[in-house]
Protein backbone atom coordinates (compact mmCIF):
# COMPACT_ATOMS: atom_id res chain seq x y z
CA UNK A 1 160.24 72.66 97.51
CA UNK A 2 162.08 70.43 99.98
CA UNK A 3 161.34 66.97 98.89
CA UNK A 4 162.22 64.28 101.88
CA UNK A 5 162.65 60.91 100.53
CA UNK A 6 162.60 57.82 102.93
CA UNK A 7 164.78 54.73 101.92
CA UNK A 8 166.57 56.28 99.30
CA UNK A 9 169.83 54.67 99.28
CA UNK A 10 167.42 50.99 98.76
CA UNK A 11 166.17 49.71 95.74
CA UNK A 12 163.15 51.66 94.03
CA UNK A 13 164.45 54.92 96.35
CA UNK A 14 167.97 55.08 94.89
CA UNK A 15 166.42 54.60 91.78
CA UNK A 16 164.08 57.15 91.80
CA UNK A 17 166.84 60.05 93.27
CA UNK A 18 168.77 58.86 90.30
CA UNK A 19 166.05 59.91 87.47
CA UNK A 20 164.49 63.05 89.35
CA UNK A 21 167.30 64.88 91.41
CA UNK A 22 169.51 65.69 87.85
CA UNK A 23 165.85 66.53 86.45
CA UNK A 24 164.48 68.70 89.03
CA UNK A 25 167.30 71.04 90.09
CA UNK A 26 165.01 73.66 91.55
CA UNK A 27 163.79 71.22 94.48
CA UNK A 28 165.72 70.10 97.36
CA UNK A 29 166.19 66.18 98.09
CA UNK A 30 166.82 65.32 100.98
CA UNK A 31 167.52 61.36 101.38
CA UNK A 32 167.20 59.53 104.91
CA UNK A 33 168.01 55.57 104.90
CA UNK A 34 169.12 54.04 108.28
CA UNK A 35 171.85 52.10 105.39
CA UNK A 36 170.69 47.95 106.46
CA UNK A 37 171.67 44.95 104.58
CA UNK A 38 169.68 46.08 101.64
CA UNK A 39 170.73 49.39 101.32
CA UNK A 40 174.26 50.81 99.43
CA UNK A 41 175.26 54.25 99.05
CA UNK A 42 176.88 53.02 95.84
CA UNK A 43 173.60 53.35 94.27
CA UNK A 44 173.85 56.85 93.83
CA UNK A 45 177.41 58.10 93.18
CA UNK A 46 175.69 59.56 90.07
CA UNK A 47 174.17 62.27 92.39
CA UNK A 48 175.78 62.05 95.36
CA UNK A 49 177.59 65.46 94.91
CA UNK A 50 174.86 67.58 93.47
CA UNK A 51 173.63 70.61 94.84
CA UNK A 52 170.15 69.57 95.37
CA UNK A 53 170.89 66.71 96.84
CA UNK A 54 171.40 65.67 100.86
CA UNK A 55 171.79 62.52 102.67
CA UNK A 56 171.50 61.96 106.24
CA UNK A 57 171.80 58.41 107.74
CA UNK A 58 168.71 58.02 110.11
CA UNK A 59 166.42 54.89 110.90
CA UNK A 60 162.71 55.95 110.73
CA UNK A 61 161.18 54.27 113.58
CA UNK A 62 163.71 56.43 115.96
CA UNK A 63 161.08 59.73 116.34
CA UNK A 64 163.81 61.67 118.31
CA UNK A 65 166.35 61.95 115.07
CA UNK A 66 163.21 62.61 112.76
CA UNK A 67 162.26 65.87 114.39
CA UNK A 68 166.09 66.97 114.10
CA UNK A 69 165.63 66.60 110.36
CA UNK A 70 162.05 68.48 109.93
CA UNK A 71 163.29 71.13 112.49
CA UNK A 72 166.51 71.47 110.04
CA UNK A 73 165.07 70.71 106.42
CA UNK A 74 161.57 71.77 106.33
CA UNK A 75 160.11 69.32 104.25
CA UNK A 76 156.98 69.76 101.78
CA UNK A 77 156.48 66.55 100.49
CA UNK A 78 157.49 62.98 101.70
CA UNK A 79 158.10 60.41 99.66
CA UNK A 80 158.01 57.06 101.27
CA UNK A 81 159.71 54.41 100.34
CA UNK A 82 161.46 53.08 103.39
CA UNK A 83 160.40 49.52 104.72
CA UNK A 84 161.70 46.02 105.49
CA UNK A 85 160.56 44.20 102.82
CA UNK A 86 161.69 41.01 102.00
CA UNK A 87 158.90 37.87 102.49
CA UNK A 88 161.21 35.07 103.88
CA UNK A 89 163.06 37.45 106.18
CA UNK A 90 159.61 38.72 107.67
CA UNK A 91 158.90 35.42 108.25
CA UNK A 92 161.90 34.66 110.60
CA UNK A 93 162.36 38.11 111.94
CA UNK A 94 158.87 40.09 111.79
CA UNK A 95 159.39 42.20 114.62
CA UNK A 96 161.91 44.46 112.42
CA UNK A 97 159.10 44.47 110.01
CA UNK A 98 156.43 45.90 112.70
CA UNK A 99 159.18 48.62 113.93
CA UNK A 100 160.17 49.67 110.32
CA UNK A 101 156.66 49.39 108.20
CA UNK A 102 154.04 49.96 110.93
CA UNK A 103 156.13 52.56 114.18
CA UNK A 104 158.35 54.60 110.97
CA UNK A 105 155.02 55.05 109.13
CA UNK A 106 153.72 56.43 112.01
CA UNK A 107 156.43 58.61 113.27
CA UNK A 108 156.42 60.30 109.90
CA UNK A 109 152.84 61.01 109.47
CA UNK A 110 152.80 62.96 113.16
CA UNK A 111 155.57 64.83 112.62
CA UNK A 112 153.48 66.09 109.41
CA UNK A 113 150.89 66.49 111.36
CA UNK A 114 152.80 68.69 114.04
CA UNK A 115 155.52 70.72 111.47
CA UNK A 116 152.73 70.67 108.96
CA UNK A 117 151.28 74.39 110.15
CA UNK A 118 148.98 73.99 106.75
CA UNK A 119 148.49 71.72 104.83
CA UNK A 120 148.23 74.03 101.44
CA UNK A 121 151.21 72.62 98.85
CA UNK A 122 151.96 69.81 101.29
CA UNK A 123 152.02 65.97 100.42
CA UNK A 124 152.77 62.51 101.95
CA UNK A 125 153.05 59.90 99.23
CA UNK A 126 153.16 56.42 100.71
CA UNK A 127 154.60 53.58 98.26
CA UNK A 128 152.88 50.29 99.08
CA UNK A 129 152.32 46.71 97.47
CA UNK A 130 150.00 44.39 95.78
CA UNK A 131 150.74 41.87 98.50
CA UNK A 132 148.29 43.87 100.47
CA UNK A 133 145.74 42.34 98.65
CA UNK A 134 146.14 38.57 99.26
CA UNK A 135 146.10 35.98 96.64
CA UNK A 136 144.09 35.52 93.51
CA UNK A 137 142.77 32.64 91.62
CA UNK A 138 143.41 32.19 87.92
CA UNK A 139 141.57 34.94 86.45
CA UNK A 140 141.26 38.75 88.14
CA UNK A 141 142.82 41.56 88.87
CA UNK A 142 143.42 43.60 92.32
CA UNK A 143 141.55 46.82 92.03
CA UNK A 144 141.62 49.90 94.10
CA UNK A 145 138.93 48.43 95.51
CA UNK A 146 139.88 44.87 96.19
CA UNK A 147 139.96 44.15 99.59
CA UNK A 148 143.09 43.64 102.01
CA UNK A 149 144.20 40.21 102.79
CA UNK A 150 147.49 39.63 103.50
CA UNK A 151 149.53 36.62 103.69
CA UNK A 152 152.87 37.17 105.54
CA UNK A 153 154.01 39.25 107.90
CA UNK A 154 155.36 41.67 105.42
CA UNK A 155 152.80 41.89 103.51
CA UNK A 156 150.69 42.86 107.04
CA UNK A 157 152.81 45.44 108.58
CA UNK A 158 152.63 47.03 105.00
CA UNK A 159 149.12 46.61 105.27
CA UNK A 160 148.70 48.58 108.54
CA UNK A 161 150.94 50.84 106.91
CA UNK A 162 148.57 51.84 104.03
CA UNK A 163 145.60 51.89 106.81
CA UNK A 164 147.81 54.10 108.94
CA UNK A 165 147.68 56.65 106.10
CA UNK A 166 144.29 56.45 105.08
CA UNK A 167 143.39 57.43 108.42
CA UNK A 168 145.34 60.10 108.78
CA UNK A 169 143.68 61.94 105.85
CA UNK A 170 140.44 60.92 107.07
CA UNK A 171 140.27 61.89 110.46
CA UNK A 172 143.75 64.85 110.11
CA UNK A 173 142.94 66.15 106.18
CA UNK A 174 146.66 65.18 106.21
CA UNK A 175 147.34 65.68 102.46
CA UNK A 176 148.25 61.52 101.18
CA UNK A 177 148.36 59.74 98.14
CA UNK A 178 149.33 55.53 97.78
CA UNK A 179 150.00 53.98 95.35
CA UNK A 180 150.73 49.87 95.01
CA UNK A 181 152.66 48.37 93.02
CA UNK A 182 153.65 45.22 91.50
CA UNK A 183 156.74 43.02 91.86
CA UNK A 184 159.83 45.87 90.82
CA UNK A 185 162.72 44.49 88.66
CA UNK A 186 165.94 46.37 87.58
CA UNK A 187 169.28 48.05 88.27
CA UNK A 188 170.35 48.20 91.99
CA UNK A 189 167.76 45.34 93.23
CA UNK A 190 169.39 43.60 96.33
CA UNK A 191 169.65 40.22 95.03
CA UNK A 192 167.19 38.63 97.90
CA UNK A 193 164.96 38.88 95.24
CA UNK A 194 163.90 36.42 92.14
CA UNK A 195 164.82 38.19 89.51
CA UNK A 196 168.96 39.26 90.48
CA UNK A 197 169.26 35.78 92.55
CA UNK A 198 168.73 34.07 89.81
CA UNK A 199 171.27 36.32 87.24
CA UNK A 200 173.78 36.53 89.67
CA UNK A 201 173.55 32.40 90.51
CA UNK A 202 173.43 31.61 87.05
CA UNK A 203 176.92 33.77 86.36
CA UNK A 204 178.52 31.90 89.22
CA UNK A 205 177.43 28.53 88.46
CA UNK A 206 175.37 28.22 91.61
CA UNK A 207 171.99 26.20 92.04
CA UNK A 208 168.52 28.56 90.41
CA UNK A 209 166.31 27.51 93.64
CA UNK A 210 162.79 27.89 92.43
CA UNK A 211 159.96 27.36 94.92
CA UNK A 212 157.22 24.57 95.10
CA UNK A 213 156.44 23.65 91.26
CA UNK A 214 157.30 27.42 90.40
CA UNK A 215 154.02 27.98 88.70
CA UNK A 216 153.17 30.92 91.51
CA UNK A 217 152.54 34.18 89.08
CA UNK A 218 153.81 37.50 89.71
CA UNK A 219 153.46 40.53 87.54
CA UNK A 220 156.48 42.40 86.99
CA UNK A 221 157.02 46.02 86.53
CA UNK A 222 160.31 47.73 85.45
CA UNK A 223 161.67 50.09 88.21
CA UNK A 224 161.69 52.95 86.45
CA UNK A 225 158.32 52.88 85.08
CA UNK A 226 157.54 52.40 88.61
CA UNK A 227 159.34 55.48 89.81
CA UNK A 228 158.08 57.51 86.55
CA UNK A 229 154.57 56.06 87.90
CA UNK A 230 155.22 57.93 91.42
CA UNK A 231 156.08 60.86 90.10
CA UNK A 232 153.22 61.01 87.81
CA UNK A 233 150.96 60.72 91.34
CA UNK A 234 152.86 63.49 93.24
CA UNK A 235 152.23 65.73 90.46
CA UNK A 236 148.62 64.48 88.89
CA UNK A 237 146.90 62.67 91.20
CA UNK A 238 144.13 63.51 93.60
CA UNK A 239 144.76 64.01 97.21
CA UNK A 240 143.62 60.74 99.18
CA UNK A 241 143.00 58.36 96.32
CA UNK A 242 145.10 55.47 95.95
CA UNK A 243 146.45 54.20 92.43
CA UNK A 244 147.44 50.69 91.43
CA UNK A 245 150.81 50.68 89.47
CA UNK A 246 151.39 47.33 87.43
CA UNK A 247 153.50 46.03 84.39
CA UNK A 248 150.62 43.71 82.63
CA UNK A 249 153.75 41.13 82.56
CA UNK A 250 152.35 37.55 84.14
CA UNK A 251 154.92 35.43 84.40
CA UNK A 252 155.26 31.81 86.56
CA UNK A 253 158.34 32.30 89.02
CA UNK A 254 159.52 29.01 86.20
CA UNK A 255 159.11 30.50 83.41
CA UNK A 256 160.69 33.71 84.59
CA UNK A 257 164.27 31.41 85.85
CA UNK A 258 163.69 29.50 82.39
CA UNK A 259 163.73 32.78 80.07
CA UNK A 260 166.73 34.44 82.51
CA UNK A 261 169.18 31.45 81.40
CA UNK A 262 167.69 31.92 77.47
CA UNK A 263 168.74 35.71 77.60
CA UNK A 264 172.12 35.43 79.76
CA UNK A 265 173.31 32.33 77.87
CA UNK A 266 173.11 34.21 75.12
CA UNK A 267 174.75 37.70 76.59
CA UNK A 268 177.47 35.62 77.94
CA UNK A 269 178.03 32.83 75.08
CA UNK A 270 177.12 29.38 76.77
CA UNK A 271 174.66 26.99 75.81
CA UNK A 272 171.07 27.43 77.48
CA UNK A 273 170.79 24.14 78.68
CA UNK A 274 174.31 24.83 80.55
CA UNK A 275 172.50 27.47 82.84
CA UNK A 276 168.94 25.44 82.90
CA UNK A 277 170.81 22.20 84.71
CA UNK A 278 171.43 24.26 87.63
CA UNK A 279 167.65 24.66 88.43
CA UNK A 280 166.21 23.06 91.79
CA UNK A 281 163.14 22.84 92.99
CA UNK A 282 162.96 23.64 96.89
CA UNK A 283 159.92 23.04 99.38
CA UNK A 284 157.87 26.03 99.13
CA UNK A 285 157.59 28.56 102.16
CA UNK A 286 154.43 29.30 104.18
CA UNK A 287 152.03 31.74 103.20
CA UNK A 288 153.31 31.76 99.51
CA UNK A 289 150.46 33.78 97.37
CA UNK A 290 149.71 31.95 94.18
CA UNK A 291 148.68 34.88 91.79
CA UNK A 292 149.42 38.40 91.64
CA UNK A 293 147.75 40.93 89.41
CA UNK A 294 147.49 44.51 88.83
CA UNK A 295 144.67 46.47 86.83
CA UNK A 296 146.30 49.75 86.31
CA UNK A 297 143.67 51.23 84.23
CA UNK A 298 142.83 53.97 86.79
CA UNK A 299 146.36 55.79 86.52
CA UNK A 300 146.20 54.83 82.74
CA UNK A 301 143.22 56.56 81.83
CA UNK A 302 142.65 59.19 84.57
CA UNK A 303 146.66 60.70 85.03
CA UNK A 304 147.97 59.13 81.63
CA UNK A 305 151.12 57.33 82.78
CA UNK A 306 151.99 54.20 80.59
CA UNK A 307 154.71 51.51 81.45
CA UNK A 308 157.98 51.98 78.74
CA UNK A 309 159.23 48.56 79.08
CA UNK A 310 157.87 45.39 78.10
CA UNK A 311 158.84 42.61 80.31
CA UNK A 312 161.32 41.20 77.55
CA UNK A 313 162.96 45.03 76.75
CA UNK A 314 163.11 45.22 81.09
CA UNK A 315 164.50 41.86 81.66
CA UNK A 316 167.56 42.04 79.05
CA UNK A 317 168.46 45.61 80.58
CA UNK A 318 168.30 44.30 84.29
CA UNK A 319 170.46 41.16 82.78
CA UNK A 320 172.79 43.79 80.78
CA UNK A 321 173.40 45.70 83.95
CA UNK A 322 174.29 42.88 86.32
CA UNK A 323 176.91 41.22 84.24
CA UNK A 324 178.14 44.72 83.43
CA UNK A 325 177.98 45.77 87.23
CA UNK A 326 179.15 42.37 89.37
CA UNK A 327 181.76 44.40 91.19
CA UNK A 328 178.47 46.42 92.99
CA UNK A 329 177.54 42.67 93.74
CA UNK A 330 180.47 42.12 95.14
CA UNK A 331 180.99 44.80 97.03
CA UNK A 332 177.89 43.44 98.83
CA UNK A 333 180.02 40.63 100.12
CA UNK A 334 182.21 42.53 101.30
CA UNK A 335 179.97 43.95 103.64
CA UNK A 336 179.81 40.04 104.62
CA UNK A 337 176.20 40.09 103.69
């Protein structure tokens, strides 16, 4: 099987080649990232020489160098991660978040649809988000079923995304699975995000910038529970059904900065309080969802996949890695990122 994954040199991509391409030497892997700001080939030096592994440097939304690699690789099964996905960047620059989420998505399921000559052993698995959903009060959880509401930009050119797909198994048969997920934490996570901003701030003395009154809730799921989730779904889960992937970890965004300078000050040997002076409180940005939640009972009880880490076991790994990794950081700014 020839196994073409989108955006693997990001994130939850890299991360995913790095558990399953050492695992899995009898499929092919073929990686295609167009390499932006967010992306590092560093992320998988662990692989990058294996035989059952390829990567070709090609930006999704450009349909001409797309055909050139399923005229040359073949691929059975997409796995599709690739998308511009940071909130406050969508919100300054959203047309890169239209070209990348809503044109790539839809360059990717024709060419299926036109290399695809059946669709027997085929599969297009689309990797989405809870932001889809909107924002929920203080009790709930986003279901399957819960309808879409986004807030930002992001969250909907992801949401045309996930339409985009649904659509194409509706009206094409075109074999597809989703699945969305909730907010991914560990190794390799560009820090945009909360969760390495505020690790790699707090080792440089720099200010912890927490939104509004930082009581917005997020639930947090450890990357490679996430990817373990995914693969669970490619090989379990029923063809057009969509599966909500969550951590059951609510945490405020404060609380979450808060228990970041507990752990670290004690990795690193400083008094907590030294690390909790440096947290601000900024205006909050437009559109910010208050609650996220997922119920992940369907993929519990119907495909059996269960989340390893507790938010607490996650969170000192993801700190453990970062101080133990701050040259990858740093090779970021030498990029001049």
């Amino acid at each position: 099987m020839n196994i073409l994954v989108t955006g693997g040199a990001g994130f939850i991509g890299s991360n995913f080649l790095n558990l399953f391409v050492p695992k899995y030497n009898e499929y092919n892997f073929i990686n295609i990232d167009n390499l932006t700001y967010a992306s590092n080939l560093r992320n998988l030096r662990n692989i990058e020489n294996m035989s059952n592994y390829i990567f070709r440097e090609i930006d999704i939304s450009n349909q001409e160098e797309l055909c050139k690699v399923f005229e040359q690789y073949k691929p059975d099964c997409i796995v599709h991660f690739a998308a511009e996905s940071h909130v406050d960047k969508s919100i300054i620059e959203p047309q890169q978040f239209v070209l990348t989420n809503i044109i790539g998505t839809f360059n990717l399921l024709e060419l299926c649809r036109q290399y695809w000559t059946t669709f027997e052993g085929k599969l297009f698995h689309h990797i989405s988000t809870d932001e889809v959903y909107g924002s929920l009060g203080k009790t709930g959880l986003f279901t399957e079923n819960t309808p879409y509401n986004p807030s930002s930009p992001y969250s909907a050119s992801k949401a045309s995304s996930d339409h985009l797909v649904k659509s194409y198994y509706k009206t094409y048969g075109l074999p597809v699975k989703v699945t969305n997920c909730s907010n991914n934490y560990g190794p390799y996570q560009f820090p945009e995000k909360l969760i390495p901003t505020i690790i790699m701030n707090a080792l440089n003395g720099k200010p912890l910038k927490i939104y509004g009154d930082g009581l917005n809730v997020r639930d947090w799921l450890y990357v490679e529970d996430h990817c373990k989730a995914i693969w669970t779904v490619m090989e379990k889960g029923a063809i057009g059904e969509t599966y909500n992937v969550g951590g059951n970890n609510e945490w405020t965004n404060k609380d979450i900065v808060i228990r970041i300078c507990e752990l670290l000050a004690e990795e690193i040997g400083v008094e907590t309080n030294e690390l909790q002076k440096l947290i601000e409180y900024i205006e909050d940005r437009p559109g910010h969802d208050r609650r996220y939640a997922i119920d992940s009972s369907k993929i519990m009880n119907e495909l059996g996949w269960m989340p390893v880490e507790n938010f607490e076991t996650g969170l000192l790994k993801t700190i453990r890695w970062y101080i133990t990794n701050q040259s990858w950081v740093q090779h970021l700014s030498s990029r001049n990122i």
